[in-house]
PDB file of N, CA and C in Angstrom:
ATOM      1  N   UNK A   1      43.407 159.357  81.683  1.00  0.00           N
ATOM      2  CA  UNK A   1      43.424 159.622  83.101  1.00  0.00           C
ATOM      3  C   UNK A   1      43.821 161.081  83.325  1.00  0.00           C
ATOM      4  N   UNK A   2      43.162 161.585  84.065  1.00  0.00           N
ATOM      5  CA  UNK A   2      43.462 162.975  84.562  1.00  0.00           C
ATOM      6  C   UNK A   2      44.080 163.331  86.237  1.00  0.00           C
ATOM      7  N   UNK A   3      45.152 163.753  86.195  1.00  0.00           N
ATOM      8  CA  UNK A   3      45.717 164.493  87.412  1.00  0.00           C
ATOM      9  C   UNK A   3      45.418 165.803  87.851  1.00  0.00           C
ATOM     10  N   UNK A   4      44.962 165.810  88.837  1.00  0.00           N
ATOM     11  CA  UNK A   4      44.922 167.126  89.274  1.00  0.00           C
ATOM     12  C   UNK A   4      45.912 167.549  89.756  1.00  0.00           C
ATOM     13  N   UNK A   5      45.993 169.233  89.247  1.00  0.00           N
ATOM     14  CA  UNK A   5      47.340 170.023  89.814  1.00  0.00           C
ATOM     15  C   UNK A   5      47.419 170.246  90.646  1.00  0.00           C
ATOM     16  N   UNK A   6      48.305 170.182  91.389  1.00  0.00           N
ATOM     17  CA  UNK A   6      48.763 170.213  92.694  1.00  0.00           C
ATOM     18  C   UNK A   6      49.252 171.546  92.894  1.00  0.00           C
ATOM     19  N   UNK A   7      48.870 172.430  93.461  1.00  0.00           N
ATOM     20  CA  UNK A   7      49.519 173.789  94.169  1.00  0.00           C
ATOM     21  C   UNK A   7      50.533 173.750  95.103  1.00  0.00           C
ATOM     22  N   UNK A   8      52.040 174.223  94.944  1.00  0.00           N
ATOM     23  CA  UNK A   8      52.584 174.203  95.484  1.00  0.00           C
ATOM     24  C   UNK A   8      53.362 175.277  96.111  1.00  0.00           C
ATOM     25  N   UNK A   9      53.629 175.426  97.345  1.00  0.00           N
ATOM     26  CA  UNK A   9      54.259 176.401  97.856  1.00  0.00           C
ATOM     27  C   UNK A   9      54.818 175.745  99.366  1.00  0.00           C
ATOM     28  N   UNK A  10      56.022 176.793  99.877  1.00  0.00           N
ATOM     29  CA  UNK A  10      56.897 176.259 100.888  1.00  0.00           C
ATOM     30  C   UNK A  10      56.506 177.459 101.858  1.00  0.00           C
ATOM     31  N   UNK A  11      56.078 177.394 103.116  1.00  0.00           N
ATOM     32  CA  UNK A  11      56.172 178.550 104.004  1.00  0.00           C
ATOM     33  C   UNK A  11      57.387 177.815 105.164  1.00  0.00           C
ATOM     34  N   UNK A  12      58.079 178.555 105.423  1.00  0.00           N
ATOM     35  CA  UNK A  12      58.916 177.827 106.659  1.00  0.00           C
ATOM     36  C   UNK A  12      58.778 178.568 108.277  1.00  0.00           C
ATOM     37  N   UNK A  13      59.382 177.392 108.673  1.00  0.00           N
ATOM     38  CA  UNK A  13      58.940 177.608 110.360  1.00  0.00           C
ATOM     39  C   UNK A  13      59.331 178.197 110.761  1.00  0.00           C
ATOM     40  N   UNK A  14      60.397 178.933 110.417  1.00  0.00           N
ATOM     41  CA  UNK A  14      61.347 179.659 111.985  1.00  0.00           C
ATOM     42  C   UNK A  14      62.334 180.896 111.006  1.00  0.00           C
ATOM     43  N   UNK A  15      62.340 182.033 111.180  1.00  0.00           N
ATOM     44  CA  UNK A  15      63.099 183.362 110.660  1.00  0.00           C
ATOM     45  C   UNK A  15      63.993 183.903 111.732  1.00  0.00           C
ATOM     46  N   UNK A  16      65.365 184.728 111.445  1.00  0.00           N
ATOM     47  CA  UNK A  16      65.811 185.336 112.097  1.00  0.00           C
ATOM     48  C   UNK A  16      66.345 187.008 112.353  1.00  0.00           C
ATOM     49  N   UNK A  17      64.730 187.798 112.305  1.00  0.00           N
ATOM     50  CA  UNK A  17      65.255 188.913 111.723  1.00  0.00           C
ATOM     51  C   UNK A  17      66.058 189.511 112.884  1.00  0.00           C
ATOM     52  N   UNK A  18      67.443 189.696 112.693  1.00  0.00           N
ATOM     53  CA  UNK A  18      68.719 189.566 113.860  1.00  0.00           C
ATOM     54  C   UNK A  18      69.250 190.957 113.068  1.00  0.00           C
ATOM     55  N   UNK A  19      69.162 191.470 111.756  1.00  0.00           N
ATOM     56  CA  UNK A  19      69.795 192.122 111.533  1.00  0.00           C
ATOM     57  C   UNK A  19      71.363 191.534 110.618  1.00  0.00           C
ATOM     58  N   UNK A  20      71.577 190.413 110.721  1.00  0.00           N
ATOM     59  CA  UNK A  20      72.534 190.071 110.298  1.00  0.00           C
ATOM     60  C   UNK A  20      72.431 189.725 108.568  1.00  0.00           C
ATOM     61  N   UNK A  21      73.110 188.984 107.962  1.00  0.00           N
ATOM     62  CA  UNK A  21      72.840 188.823 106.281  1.00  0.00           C
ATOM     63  C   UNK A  21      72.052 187.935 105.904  1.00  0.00           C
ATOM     64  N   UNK A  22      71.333 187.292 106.796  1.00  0.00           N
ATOM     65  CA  UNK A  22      70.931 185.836 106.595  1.00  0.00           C
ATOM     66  C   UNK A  22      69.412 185.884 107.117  1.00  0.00           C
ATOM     67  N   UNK A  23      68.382 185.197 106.573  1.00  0.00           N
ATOM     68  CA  UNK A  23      67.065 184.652 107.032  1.00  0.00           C
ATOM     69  C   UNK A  23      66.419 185.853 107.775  1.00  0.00           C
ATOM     70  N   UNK A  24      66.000 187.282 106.899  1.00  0.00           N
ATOM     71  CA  UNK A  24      65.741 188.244 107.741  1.00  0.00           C
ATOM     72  C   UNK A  24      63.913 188.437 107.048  1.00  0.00           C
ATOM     73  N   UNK A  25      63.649 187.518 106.481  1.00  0.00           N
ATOM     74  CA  UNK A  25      62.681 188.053 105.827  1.00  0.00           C
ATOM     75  C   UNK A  25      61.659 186.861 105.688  1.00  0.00           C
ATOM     76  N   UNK A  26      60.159 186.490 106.045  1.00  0.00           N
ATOM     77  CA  UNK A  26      59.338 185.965 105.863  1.00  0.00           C
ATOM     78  C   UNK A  26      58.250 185.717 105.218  1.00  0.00           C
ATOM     79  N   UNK A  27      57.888 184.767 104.610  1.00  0.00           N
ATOM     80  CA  UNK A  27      56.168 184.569 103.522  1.00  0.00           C
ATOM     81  C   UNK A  27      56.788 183.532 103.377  1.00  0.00           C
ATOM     82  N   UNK A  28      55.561 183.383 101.967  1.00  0.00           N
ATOM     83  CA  UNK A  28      55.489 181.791 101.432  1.00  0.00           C
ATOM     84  C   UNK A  28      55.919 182.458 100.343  1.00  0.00           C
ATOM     85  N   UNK A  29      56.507 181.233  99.784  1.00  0.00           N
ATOM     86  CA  UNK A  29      57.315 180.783  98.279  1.00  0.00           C
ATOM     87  C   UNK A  29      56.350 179.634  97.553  1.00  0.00           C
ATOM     88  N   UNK A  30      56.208 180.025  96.368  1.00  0.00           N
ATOM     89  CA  UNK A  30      55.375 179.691  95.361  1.00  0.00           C
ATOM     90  C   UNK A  30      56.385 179.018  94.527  1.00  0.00           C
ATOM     91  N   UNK A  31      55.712 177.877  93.919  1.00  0.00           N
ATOM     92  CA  UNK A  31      57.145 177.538  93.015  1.00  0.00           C
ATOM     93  C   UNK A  31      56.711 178.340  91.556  1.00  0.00           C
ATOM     94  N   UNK A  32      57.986 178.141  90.849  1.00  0.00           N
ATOM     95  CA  UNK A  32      58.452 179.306  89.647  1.00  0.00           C
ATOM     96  C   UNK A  32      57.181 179.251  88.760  1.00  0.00           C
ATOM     97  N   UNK A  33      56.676 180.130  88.355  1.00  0.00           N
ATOM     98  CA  UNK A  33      55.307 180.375  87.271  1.00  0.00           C
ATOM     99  C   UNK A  33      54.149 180.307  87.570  1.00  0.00           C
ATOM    100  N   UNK A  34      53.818 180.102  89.036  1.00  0.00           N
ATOM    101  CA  UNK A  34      52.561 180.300  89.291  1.00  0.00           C
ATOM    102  C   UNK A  34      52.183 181.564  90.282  1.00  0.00           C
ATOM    103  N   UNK A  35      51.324 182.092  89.549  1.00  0.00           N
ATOM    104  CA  UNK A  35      51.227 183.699  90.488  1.00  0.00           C
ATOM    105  C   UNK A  35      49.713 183.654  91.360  1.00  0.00           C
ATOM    106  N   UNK A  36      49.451 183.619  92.186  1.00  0.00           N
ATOM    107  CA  UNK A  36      48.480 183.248  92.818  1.00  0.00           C
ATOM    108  C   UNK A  36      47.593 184.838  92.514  1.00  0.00           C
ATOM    109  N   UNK A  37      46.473 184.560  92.834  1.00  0.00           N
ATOM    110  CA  UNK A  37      45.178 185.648  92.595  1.00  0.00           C
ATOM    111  C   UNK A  37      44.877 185.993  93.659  1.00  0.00           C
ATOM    112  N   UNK A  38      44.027 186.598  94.147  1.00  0.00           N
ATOM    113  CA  UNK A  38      43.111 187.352  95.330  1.00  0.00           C
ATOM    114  C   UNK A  38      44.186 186.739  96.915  1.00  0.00           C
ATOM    115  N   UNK A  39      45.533 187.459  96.629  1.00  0.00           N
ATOM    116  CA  UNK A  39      46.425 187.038  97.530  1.00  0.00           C
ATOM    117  C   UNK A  39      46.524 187.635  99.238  1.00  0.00           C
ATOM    118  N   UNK A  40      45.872 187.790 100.222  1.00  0.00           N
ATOM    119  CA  UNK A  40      45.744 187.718 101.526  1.00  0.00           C
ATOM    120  C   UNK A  40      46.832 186.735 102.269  1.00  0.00           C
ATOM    121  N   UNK A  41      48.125 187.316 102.537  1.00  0.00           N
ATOM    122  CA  UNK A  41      48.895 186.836 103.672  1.00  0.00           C
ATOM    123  C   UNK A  41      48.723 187.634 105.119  1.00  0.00           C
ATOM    124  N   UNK A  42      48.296 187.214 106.373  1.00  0.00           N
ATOM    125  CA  UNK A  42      48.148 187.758 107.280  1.00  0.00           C
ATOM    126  C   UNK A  42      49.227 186.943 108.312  1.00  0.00           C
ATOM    127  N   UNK A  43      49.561 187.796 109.807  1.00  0.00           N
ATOM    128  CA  UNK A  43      50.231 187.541 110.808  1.00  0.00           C
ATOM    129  C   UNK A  43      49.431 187.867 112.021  1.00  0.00           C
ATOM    130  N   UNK A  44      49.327 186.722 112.960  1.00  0.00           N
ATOM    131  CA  UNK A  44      48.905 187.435 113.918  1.00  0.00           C
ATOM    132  C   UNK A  44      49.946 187.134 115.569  1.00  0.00           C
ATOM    133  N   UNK A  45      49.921 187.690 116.552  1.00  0.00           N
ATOM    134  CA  UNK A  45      50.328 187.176 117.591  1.00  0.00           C
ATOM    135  C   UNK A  45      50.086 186.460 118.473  1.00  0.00           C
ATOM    136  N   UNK A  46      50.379 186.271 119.616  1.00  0.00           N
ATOM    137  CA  UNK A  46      49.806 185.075 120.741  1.00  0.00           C
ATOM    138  C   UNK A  46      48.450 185.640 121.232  1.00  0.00           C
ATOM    139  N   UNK A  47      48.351 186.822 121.377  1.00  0.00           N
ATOM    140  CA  UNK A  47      47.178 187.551 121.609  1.00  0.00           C
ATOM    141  C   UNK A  47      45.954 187.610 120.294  1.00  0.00           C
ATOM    142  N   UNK A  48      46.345 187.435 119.228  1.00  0.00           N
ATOM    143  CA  UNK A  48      45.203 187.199 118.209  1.00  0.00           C
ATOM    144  C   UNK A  48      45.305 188.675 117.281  1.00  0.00           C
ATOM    145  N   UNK A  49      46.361 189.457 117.553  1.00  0.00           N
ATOM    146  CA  UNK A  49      46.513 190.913 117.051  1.00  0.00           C
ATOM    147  C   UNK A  49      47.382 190.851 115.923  1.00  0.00           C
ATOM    148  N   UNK A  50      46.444 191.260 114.777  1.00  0.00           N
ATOM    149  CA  UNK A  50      47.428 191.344 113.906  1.00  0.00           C
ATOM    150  C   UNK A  50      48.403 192.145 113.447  1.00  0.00           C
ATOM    151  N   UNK A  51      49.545 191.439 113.275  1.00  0.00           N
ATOM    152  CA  UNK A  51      50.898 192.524 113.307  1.00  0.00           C
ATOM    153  C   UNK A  51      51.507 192.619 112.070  1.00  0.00           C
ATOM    154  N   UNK A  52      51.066 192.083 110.973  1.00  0.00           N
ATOM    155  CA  UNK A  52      51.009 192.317 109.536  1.00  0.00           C
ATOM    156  C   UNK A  52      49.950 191.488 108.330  1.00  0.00           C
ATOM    157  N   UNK A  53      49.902 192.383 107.323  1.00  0.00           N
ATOM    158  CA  UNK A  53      49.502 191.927 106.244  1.00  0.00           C
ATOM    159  C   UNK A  53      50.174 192.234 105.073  1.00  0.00           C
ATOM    160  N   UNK A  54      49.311 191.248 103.974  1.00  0.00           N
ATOM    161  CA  UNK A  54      49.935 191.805 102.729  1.00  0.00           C
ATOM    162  C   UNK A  54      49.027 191.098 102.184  1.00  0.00           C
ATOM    163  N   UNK A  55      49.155 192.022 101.028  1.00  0.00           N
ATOM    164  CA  UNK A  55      48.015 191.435  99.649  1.00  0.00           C
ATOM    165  C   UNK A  55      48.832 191.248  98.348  1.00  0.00           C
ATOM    166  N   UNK A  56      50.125 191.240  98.361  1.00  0.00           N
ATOM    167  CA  UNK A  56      50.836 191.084  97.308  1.00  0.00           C
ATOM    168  C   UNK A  56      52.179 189.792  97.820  1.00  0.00           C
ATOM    169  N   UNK A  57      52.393 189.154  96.740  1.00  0.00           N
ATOM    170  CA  UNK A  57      52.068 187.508  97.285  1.00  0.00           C
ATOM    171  C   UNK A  57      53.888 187.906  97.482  1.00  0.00           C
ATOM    172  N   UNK A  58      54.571 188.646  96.624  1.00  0.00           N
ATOM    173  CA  UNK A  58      56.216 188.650  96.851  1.00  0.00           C
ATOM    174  C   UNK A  58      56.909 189.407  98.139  1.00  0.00           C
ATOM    175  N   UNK A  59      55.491 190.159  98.503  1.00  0.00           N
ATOM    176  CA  UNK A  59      55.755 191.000  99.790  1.00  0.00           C
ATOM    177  C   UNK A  59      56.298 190.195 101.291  1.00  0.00           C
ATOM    178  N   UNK A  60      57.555 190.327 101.682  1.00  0.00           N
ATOM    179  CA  UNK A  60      57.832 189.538 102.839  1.00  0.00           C
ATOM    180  C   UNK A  60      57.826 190.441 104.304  1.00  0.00           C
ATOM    181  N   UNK A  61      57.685 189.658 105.688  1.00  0.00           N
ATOM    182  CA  UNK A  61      57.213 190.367 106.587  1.00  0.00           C
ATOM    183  C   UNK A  61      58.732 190.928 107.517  1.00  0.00           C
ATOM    184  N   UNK A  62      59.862 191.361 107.802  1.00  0.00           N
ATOM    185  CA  UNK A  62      61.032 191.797 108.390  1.00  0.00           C
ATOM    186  C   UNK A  62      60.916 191.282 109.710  1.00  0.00           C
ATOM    187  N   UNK A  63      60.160 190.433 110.489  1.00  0.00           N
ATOM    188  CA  UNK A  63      59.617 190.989 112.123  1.00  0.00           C
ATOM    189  C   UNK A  63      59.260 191.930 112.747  1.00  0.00           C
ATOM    190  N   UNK A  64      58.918 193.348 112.213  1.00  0.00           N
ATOM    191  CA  UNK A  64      58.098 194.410 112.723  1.00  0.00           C
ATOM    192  C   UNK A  64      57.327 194.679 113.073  1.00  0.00           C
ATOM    193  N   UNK A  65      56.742 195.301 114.014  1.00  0.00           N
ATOM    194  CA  UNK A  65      55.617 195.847 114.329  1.00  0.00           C
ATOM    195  C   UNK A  65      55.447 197.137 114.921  1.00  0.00           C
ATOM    196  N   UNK A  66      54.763 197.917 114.126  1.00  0.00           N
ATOM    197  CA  UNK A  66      55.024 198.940 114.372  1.00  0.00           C
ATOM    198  C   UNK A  66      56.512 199.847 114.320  1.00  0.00           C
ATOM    199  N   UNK A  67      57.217 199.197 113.538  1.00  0.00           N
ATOM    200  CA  UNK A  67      58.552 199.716 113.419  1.00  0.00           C
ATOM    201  C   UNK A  67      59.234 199.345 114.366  1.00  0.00           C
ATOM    202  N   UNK A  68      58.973 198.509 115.093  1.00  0.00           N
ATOM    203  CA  UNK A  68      59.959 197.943 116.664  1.00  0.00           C
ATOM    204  C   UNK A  68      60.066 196.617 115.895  1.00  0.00           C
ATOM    205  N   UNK A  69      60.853 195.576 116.137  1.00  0.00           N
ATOM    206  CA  UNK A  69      60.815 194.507 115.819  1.00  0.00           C
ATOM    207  C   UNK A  69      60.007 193.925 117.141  1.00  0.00           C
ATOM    208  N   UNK A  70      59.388 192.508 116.724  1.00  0.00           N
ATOM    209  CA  UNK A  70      58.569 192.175 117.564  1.00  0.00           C
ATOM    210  C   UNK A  70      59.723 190.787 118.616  1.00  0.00           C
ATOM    211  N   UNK A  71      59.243 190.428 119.565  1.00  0.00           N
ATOM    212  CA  UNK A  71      59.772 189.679 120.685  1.00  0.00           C
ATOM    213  C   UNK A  71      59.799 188.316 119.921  1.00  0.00           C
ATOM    214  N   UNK A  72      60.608 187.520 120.214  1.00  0.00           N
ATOM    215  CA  UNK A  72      60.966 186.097 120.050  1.00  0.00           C
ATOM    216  C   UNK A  72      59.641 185.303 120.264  1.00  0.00           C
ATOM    217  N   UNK A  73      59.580 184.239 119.658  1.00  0.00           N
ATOM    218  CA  UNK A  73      58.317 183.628 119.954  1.00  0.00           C
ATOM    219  C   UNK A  73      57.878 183.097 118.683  1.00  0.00           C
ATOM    220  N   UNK A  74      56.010 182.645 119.436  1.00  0.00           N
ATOM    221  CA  UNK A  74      55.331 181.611 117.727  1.00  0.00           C
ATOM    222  C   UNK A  74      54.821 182.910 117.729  1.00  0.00           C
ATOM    223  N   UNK A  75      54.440 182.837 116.420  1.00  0.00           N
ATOM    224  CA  UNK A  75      53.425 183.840 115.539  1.00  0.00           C
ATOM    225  C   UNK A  75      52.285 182.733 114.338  1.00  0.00           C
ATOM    226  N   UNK A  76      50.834 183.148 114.350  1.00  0.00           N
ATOM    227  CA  UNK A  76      50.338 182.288 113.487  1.00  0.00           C
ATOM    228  C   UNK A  76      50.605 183.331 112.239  1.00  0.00           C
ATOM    229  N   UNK A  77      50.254 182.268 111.035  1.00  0.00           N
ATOM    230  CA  UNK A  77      49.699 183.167 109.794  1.00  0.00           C
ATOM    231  C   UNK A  77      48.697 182.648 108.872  1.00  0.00           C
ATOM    232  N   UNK A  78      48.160 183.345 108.374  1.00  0.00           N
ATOM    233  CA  UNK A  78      47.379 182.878 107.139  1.00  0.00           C
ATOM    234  C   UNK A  78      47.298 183.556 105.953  1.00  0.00           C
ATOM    235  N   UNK A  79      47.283 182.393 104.919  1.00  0.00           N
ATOM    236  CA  UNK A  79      46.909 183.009 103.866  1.00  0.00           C
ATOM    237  C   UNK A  79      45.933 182.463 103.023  1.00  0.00           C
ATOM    238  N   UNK A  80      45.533 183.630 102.054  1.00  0.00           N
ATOM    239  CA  UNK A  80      44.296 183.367 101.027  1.00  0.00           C
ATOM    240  C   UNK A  80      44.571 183.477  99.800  1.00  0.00           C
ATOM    241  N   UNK A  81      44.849 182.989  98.861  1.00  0.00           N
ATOM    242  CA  UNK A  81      44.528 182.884  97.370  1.00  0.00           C
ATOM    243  C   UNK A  81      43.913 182.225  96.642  1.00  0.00           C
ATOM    244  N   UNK A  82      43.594 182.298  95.155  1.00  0.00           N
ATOM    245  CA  UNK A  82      43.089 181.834  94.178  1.00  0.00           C
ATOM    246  C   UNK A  82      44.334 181.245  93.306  1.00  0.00           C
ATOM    247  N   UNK A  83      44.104 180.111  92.804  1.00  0.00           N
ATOM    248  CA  UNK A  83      44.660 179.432  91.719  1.00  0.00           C
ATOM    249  C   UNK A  83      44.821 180.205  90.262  1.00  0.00           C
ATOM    250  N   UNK A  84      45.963 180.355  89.805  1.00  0.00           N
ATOM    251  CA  UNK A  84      45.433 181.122  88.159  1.00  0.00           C
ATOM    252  C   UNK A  84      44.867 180.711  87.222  1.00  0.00           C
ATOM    253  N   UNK A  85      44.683 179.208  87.421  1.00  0.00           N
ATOM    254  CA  UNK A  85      44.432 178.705  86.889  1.00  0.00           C
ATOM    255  C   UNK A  85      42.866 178.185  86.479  1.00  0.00           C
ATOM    256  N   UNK A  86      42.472 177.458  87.900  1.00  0.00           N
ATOM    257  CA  UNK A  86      41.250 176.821  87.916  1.00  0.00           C
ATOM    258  C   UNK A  86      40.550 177.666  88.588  1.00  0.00           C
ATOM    259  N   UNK A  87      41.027 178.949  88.774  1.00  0.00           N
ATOM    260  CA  UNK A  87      39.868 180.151  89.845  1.00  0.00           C
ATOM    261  C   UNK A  87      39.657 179.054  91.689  1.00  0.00           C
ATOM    262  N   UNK A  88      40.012 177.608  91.674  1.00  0.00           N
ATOM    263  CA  UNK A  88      40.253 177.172  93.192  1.00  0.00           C
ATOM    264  C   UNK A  88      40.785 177.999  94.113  1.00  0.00           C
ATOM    265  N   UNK A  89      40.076 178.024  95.244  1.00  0.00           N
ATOM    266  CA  UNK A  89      40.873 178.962  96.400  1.00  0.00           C
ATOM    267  C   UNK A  89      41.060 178.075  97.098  1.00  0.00           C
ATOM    268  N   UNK A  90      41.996 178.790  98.027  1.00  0.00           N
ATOM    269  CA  UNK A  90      43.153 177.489  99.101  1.00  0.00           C
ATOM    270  C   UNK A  90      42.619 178.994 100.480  1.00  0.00           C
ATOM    271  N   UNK A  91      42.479 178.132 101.870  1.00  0.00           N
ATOM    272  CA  UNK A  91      42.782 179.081 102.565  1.00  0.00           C
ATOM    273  C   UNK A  91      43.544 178.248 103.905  1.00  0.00           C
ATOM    274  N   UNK A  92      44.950 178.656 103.929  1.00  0.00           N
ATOM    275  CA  UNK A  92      45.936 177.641 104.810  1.00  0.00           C
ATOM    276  C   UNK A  92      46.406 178.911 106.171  1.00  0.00           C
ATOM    277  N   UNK A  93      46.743 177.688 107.374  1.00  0.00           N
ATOM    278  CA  UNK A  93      47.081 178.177 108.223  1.00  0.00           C
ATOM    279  C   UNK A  93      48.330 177.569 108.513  1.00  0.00           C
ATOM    280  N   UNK A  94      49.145 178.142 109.397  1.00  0.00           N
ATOM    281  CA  UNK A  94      50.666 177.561 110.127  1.00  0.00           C
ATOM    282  C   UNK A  94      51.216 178.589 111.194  1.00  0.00           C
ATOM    283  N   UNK A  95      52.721 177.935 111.807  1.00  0.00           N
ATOM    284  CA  UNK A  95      52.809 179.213 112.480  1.00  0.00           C
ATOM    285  C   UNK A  95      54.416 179.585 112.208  1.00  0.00           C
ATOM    286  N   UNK A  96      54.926 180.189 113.033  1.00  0.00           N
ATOM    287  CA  UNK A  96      56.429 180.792 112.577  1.00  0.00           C
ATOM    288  C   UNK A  96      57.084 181.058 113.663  1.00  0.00           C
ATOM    289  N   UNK A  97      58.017 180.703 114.144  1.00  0.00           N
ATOM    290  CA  UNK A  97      58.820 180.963 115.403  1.00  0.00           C
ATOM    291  C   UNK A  97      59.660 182.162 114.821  1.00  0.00           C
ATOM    292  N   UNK A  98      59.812 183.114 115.404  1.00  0.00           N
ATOM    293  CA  UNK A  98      60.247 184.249 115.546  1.00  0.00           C
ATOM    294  C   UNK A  98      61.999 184.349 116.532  1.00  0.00           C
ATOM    295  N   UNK A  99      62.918 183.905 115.982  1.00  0.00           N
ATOM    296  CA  UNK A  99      64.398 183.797 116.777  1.00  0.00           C
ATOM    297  C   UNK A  99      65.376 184.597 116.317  1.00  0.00           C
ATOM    298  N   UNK A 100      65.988 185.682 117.579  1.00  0.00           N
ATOM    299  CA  UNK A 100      66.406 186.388 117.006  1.00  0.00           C
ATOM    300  C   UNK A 100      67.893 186.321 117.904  1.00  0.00           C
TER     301      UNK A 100
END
């Protein structure tokens, strides 16, 4: 019998880039040893404008935009990668409340 691997990663709902020591920083978490390929994390706002990217999967987002931090609120995101494994691509959406 054969299982297929399951890709796993955690993105969470809600960040607080406040400036303080705690929860200032956003992406998805991959669990330990898997490095994803052709990696596309994007952000966009209520307006559909995107207010960050990244193509490198450890890169996390501060709440910035444009060097201002951005206003309280949802934000969508998406991302794109490849499996290292089986060359499978995943392309997932969610969103992120922004509380500061």
């Amino acid at each position: 019998m054969t299982i297929d691997e399951v890709v796993l990663y955690y993105v969470p709902n809600a960040f607080t880039p406040n400036e303080d020591p705690f929860n200032q920083t956003f992406g998805p978490v991959f669990v330990p040893g898997l490095v994803p390929r052709d990696f596309h994390f994007v952000i966009y706002n209520r307006w559909g404008e995107m207010v960050w990217e990244s193509y490198d999967p450890s890169a996390r987002w501060d709440g910035t935009y444009g060097d201002v931090f951005v206003e309280d609120g949802v934000y969508v995101w998406q991302v794109i990668y490849r499996e290292n494994k089986s060359d499978k691509k995943h392309e997932d959406y969610g969103h992120i409340t922004v509380i500061k």
